[in-house]
C-alpha atoms as a PDB file:
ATOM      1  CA  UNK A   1      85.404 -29.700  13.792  1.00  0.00           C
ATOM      2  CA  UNK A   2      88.414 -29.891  11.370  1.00  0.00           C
ATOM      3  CA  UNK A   3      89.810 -33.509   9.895  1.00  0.00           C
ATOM      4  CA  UNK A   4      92.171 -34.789   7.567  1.00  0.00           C
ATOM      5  CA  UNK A   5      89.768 -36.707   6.204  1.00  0.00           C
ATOM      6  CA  UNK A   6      86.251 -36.095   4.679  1.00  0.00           C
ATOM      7  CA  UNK A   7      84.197 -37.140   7.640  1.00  0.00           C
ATOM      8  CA  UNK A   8      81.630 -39.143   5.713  1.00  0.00           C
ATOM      9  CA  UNK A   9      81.977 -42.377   3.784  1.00  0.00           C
ATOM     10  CA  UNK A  10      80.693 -42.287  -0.110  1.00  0.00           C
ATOM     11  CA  UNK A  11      78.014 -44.697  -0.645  1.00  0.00           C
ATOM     12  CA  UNK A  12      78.116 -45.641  -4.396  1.00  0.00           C
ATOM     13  CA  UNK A  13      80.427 -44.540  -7.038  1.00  0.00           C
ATOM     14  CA  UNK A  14      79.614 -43.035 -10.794  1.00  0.00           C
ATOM     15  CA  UNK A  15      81.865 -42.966 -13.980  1.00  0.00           C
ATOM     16  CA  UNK A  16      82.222 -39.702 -15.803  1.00  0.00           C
ATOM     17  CA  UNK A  17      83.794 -39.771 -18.960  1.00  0.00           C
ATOM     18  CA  UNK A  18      87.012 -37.175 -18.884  1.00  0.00           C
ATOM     19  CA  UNK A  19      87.248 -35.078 -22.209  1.00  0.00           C
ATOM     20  CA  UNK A  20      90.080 -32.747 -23.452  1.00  0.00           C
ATOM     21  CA  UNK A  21      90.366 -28.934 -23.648  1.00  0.00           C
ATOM     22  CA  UNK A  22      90.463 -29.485 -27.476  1.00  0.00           C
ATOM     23  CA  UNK A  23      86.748 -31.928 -27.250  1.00  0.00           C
ATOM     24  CA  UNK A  24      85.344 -28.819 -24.290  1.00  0.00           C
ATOM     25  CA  UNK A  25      86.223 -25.802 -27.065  1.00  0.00           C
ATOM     26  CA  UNK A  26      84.879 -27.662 -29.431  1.00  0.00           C
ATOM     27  CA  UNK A  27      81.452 -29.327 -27.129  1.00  0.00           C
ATOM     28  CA  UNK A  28      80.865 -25.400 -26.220  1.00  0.00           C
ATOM     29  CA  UNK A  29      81.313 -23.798 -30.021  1.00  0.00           C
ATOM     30  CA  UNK A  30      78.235 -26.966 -31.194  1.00  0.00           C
ATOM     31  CA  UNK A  31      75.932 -25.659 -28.179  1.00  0.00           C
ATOM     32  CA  UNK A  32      76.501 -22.004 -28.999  1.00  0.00           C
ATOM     33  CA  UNK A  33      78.035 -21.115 -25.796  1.00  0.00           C
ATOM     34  CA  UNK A  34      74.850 -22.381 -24.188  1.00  0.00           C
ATOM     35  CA  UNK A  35      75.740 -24.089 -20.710  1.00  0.00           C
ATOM     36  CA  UNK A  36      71.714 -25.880 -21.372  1.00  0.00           C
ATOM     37  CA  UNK A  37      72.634 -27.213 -24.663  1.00  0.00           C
ATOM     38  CA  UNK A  38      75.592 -29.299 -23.737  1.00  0.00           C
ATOM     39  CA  UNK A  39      74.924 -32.965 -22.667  1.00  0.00           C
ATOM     40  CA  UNK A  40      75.303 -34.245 -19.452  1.00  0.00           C
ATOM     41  CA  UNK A  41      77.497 -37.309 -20.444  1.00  0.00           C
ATOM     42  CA  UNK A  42      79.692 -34.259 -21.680  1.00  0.00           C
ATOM     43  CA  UNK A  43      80.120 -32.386 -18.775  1.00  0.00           C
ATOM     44  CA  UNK A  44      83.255 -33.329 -16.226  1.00  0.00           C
ATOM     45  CA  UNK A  45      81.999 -31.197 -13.140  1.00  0.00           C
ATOM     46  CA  UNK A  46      78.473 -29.772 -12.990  1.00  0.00           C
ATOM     47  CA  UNK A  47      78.513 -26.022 -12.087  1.00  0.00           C
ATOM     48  CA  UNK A  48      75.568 -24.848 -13.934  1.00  0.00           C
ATOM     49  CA  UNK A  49      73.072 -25.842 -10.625  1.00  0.00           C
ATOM     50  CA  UNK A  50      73.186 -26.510  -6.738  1.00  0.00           C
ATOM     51  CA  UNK A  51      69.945 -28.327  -7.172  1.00  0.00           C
ATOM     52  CA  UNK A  52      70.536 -32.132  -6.434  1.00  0.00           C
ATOM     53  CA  UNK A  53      73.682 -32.572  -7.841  1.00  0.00           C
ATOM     54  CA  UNK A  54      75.381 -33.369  -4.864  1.00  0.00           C
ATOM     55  CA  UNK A  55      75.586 -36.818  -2.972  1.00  0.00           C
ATOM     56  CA  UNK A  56      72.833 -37.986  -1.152  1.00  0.00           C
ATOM     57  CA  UNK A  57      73.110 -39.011   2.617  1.00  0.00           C
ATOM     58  CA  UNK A  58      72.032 -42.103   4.502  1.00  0.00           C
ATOM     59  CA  UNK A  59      69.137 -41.086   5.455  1.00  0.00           C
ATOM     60  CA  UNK A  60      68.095 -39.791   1.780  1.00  0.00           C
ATOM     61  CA  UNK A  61      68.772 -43.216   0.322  1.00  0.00           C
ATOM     62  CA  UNK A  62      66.441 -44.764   3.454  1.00  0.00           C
ATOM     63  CA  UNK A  63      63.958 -42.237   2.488  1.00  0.00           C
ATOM     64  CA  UNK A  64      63.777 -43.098  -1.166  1.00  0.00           C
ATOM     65  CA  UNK A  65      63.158 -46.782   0.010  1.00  0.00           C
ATOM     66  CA  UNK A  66      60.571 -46.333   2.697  1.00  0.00           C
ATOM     67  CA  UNK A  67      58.795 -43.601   0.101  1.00  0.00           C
ATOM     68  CA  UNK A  68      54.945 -44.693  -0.464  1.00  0.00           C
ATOM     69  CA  UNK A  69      54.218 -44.411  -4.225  1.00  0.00           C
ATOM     70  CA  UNK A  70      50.665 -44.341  -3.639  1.00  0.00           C
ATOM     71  CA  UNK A  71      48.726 -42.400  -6.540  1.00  0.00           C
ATOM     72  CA  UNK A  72      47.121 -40.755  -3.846  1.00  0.00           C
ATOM     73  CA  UNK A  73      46.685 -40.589  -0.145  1.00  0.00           C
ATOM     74  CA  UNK A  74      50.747 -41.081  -0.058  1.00  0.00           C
ATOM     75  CA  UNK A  75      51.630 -40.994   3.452  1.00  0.00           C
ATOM     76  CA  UNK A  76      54.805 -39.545   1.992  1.00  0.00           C
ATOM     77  CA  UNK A  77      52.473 -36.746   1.027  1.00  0.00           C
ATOM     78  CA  UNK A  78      51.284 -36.249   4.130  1.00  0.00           C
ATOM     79  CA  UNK A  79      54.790 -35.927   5.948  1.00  0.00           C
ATOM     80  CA  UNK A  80      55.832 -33.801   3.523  1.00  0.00           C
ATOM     81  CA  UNK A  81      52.305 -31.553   3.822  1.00  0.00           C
ATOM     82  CA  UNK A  82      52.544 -31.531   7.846  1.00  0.00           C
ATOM     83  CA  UNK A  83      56.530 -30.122   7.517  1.00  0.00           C
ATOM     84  CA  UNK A  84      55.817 -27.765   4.951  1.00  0.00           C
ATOM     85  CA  UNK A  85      52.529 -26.384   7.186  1.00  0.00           C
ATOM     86  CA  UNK A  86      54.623 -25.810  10.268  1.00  0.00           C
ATOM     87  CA  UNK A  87      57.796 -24.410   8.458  1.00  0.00           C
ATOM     88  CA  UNK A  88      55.279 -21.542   6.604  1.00  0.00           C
ATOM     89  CA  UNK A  89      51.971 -21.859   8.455  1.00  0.00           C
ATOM     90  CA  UNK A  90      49.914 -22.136   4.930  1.00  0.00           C
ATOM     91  CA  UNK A  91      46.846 -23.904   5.003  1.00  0.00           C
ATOM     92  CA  UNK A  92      47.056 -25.415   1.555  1.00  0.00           C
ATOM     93  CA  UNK A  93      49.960 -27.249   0.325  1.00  0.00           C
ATOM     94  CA  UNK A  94      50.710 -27.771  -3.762  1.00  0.00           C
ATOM     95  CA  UNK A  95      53.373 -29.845  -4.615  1.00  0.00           C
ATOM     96  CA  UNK A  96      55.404 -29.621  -7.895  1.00  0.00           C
ATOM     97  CA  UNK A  97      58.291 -31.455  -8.920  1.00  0.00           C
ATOM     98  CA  UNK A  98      60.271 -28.386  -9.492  1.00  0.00           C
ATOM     99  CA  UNK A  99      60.319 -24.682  -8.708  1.00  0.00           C
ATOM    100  CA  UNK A 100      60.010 -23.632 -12.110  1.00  0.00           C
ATOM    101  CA  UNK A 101      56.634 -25.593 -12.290  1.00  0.00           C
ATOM    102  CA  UNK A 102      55.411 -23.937  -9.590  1.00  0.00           C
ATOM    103  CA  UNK A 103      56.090 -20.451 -11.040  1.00  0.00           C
ATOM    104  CA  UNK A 104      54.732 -21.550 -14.667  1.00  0.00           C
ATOM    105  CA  UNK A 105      51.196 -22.576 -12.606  1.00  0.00           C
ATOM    106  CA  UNK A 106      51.848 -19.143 -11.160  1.00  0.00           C
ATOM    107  CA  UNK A 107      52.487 -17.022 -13.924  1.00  0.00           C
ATOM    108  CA  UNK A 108      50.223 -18.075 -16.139  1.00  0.00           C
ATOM    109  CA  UNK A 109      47.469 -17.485 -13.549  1.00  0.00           C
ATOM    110  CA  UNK A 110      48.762 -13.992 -12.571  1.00  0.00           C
ATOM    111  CA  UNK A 111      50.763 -13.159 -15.429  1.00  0.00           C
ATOM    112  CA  UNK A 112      50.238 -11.463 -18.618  1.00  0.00           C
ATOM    113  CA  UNK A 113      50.809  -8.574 -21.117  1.00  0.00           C
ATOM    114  CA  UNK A 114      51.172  -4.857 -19.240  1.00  0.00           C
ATOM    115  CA  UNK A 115      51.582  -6.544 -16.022  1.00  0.00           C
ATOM    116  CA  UNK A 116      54.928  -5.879 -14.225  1.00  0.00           C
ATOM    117  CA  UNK A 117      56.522  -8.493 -11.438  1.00  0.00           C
ATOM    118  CA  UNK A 118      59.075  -6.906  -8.749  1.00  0.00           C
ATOM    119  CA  UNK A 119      61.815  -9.132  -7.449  1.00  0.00           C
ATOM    120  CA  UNK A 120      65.325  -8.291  -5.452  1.00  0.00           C
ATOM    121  CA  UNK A 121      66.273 -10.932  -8.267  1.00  0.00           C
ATOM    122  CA  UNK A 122      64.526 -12.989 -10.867  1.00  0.00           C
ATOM    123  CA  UNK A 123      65.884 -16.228 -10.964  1.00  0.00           C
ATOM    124  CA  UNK A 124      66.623 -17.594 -14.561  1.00  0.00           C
ATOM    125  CA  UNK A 125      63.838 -20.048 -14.348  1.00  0.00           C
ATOM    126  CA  UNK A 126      61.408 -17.147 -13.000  1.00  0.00           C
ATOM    127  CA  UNK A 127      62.359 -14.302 -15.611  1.00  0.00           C
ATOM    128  CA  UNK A 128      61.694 -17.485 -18.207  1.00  0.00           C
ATOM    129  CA  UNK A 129      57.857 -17.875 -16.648  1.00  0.00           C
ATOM    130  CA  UNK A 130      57.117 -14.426 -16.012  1.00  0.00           C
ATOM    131  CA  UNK A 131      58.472 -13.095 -19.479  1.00  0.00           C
ATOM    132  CA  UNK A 132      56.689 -15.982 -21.551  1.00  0.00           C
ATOM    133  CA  UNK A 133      53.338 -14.799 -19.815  1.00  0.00           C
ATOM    134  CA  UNK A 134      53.822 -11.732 -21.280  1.00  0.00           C
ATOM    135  CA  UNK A 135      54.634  -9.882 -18.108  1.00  0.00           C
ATOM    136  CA  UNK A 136      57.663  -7.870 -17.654  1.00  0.00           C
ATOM    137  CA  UNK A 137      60.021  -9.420 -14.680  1.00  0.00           C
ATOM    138  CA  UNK A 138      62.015  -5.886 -12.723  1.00  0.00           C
ATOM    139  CA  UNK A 139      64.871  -6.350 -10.987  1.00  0.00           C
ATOM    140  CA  UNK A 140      64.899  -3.995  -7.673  1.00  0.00           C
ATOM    141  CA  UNK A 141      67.616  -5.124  -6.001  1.00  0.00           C
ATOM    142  CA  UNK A 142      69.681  -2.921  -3.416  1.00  0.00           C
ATOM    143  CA  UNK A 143      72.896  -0.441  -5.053  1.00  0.00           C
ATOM    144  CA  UNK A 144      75.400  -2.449  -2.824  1.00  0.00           C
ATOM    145  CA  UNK A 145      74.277  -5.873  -4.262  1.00  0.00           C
ATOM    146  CA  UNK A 146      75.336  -4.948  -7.454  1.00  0.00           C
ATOM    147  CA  UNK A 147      79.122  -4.197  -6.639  1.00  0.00           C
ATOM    148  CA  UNK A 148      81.059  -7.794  -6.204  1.00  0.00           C
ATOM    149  CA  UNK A 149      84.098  -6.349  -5.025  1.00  0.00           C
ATOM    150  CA  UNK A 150      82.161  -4.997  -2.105  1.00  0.00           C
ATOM    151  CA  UNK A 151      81.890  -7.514   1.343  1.00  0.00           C
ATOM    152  CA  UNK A 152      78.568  -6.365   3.318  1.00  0.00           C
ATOM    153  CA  UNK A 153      75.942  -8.842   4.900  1.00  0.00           C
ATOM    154  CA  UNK A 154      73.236  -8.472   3.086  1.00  0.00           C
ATOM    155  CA  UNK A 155      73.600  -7.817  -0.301  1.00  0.00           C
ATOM    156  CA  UNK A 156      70.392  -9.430  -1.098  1.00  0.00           C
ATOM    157  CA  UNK A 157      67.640  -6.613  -0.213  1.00  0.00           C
ATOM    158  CA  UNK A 158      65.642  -5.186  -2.054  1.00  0.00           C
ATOM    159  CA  UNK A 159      65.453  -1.324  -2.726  1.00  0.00           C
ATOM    160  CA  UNK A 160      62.247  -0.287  -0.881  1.00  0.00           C
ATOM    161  CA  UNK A 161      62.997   3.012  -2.186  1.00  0.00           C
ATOM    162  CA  UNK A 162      62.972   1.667  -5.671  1.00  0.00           C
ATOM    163  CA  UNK A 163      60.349  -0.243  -5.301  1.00  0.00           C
ATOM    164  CA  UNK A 164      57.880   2.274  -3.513  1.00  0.00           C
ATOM    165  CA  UNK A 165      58.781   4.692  -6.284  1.00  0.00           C
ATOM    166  CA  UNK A 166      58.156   1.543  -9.511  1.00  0.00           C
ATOM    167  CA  UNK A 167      54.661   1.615  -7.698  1.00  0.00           C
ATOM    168  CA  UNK A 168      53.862   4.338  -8.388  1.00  0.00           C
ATOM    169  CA  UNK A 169      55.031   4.869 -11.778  1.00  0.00           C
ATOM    170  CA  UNK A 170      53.666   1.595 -13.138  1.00  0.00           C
ATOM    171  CA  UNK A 171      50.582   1.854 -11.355  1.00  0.00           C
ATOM    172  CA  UNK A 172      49.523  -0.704  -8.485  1.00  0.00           C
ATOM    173  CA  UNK A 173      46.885  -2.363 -10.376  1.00  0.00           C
ATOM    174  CA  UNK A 174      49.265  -3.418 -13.410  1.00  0.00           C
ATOM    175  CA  UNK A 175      51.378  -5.364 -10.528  1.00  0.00           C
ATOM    176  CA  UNK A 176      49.670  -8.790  -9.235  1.00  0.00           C
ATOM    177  CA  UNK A 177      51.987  -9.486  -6.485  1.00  0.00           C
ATOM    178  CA  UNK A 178      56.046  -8.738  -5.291  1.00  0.00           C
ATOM    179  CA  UNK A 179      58.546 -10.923  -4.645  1.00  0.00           C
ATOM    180  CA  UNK A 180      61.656 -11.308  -2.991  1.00  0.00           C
ATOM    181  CA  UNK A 181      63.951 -14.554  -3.667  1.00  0.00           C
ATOM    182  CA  UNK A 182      66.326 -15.687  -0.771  1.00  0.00           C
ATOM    183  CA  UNK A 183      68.689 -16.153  -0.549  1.00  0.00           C
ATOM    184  CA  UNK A 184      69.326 -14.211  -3.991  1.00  0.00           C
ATOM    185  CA  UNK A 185      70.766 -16.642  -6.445  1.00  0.00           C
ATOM    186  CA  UNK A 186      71.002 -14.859  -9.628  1.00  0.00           C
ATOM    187  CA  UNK A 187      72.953 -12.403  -7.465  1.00  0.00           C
ATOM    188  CA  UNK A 188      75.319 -15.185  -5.722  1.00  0.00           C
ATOM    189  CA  UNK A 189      73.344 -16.379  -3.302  1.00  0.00           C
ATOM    190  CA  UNK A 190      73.699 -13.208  -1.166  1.00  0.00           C
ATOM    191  CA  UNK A 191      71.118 -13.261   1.650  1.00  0.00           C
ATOM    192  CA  UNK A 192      68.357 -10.871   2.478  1.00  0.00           C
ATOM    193  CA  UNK A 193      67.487  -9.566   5.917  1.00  0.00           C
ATOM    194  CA  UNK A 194      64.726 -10.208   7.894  1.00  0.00           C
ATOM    195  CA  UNK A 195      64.530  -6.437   8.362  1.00  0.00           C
ATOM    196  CA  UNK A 196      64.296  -5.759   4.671  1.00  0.00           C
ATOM    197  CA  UNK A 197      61.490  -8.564   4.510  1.00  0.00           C
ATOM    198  CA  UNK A 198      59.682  -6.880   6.609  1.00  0.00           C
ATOM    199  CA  UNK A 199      59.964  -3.482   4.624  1.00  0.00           C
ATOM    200  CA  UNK A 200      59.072  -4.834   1.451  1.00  0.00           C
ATOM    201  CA  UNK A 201      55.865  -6.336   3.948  1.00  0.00           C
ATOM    202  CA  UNK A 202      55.230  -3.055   4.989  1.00  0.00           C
ATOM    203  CA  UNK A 203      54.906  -1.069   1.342  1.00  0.00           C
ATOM    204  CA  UNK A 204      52.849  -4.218   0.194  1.00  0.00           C
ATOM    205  CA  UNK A 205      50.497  -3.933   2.737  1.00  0.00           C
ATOM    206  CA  UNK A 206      50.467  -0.194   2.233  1.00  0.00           C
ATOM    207  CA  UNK A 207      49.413  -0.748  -1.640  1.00  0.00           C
ATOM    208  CA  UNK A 208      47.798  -4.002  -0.869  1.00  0.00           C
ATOM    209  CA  UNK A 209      50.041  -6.435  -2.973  1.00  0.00           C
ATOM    210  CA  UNK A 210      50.497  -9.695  -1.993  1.00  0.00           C
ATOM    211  CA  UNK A 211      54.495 -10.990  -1.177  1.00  0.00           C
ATOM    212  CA  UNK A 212      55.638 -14.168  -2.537  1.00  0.00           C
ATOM    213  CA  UNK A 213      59.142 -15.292  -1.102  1.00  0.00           C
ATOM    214  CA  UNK A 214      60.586 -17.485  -3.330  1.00  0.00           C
ATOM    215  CA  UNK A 215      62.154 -19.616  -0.738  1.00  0.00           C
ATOM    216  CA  UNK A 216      64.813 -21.863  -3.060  1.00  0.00           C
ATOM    217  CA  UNK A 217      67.217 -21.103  -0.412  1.00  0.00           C
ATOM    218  CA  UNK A 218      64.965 -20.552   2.569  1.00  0.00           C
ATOM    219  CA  UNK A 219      66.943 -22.765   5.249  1.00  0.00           C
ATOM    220  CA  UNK A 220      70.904 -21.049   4.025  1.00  0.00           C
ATOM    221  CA  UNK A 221      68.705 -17.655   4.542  1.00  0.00           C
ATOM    222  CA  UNK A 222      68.102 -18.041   8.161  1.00  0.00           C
ATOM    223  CA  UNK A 223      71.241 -19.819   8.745  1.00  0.00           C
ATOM    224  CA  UNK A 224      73.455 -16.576   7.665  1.00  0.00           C
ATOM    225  CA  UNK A 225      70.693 -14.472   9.056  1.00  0.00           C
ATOM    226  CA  UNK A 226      71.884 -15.913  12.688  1.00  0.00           C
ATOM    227  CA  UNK A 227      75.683 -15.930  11.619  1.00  0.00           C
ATOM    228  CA  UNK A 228      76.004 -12.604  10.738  1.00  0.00           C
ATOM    229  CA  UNK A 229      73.587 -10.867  13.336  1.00  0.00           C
ATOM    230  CA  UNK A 230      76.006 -12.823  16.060  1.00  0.00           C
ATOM    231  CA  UNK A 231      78.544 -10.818  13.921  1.00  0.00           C
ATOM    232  CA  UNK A 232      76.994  -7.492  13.875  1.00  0.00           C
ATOM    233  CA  UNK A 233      76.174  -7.733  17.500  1.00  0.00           C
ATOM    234  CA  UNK A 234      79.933  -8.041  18.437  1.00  0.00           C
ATOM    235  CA  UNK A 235      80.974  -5.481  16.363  1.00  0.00           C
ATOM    236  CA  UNK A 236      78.500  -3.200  18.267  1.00  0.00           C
ATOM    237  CA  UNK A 237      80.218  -3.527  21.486  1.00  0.00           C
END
């Protein structure tokens, strides 16, 4: 559907303080060139994250009112533990407030000096964790994902080549699990293929290494997954 008009009406309004080039040069020199060391009140337009920057809907703003806060039992716990259970079929749920909790529960569990983490892409956040364990984070990620100039659907595979062959030279037992992030933000959000999932699956299980998908971008995964295999169908024909 195309308008002239944004087809949604803005629920509450924020003031942001406008600054001049002269005041950005000079806010970007004090924080080293460090996007993280700037302040917030500072910043015009945030670019530095996707993650809930953006204006909430409706039915967000509903949610945050008919929340329960309960210190336990929450039946907002619950909801959230019966969705999560039938999107990924896990038995046990553990909620964080942020993915980069999660991985520092993670990584310090399965982390460590001499140990060795495979990923399409570390995110920044994951690299940080894995890398303050002591572990090493590797980047595997597929020849064509690495050229920006190039248009192809899914530049966000892993090498199984690469990764069979890191296997072996590193030695399976140095390596406490794989993972592949999708989509694959550190590499532009490119998405990975449900074919090249199951590859990675397939040398994992041959080694036995467990798979961890980190899912940040789980639901605009699947959604170009269907987009683009309508596409490649077509151009079969």
């Amino acid at each position: 559907m195309k308008t002239i008009i944004e087809p949604f009406r803005i629920k509450s309004v924020e003031p942001i303080r406008f600054t001049t080039k002269e005041e950005r040069l000079k806010i970007l020199k004090d924080a080293g060139y460090n996007s993280f060391l700037i302040h917030a009140d500072d910043v015009l337009i945030d670019l530095l994250t996707d993650s809930g920057t953006s204006a909430m809907s409706a039915s967000q703003w509903a949610g945050v009112m008919e929340g329960d806060e309960s210190y336990a039992g929450s039946r907002s716990f619950y909801k959230f533990e019966a969705s999560v259970k039938k999107i990924t079929g896990h038995e046990f749920i553990i909620p964080t407030h942020q993915g980069r909790a999660a991985e520092k529960i993670l990584f310090t569990v399965l982390g460590g000096k001499g140990k060795f983490i495979p990923n399409n892409t570390h995110f920044d956040t994951t690299r940080a964790n894995v890398e303050f364990s002591g572990a090493e984070a590797v980047d595997l990620l597929n020849e064509i994902g690495k050229q920006p100039e190039v248009r192809a659907d899914f530049k966000g595979n892993m090498d199984v080549e690469k990764l069979e062959k890191f296997i072996g030279e590193v030695g399976k037992e140095n390596i406490p699990l794989v993972m592949i992030t999708i989509t694959n933000n550190s590499g532009g959000g490119q998405p990975v293929s449900m074919q090249n999932i199951k590859d990675v699956r397939a040398v994992c299980d041959k080694y036995k290494l467990p798979l961890f998908l980190d899912a940040c971008r789980f639901a605009e995964n699947a959604f170009l997954l269907r987009k683009r295999k309508k596409v490649l169908k077509k151009n079969q024909f």
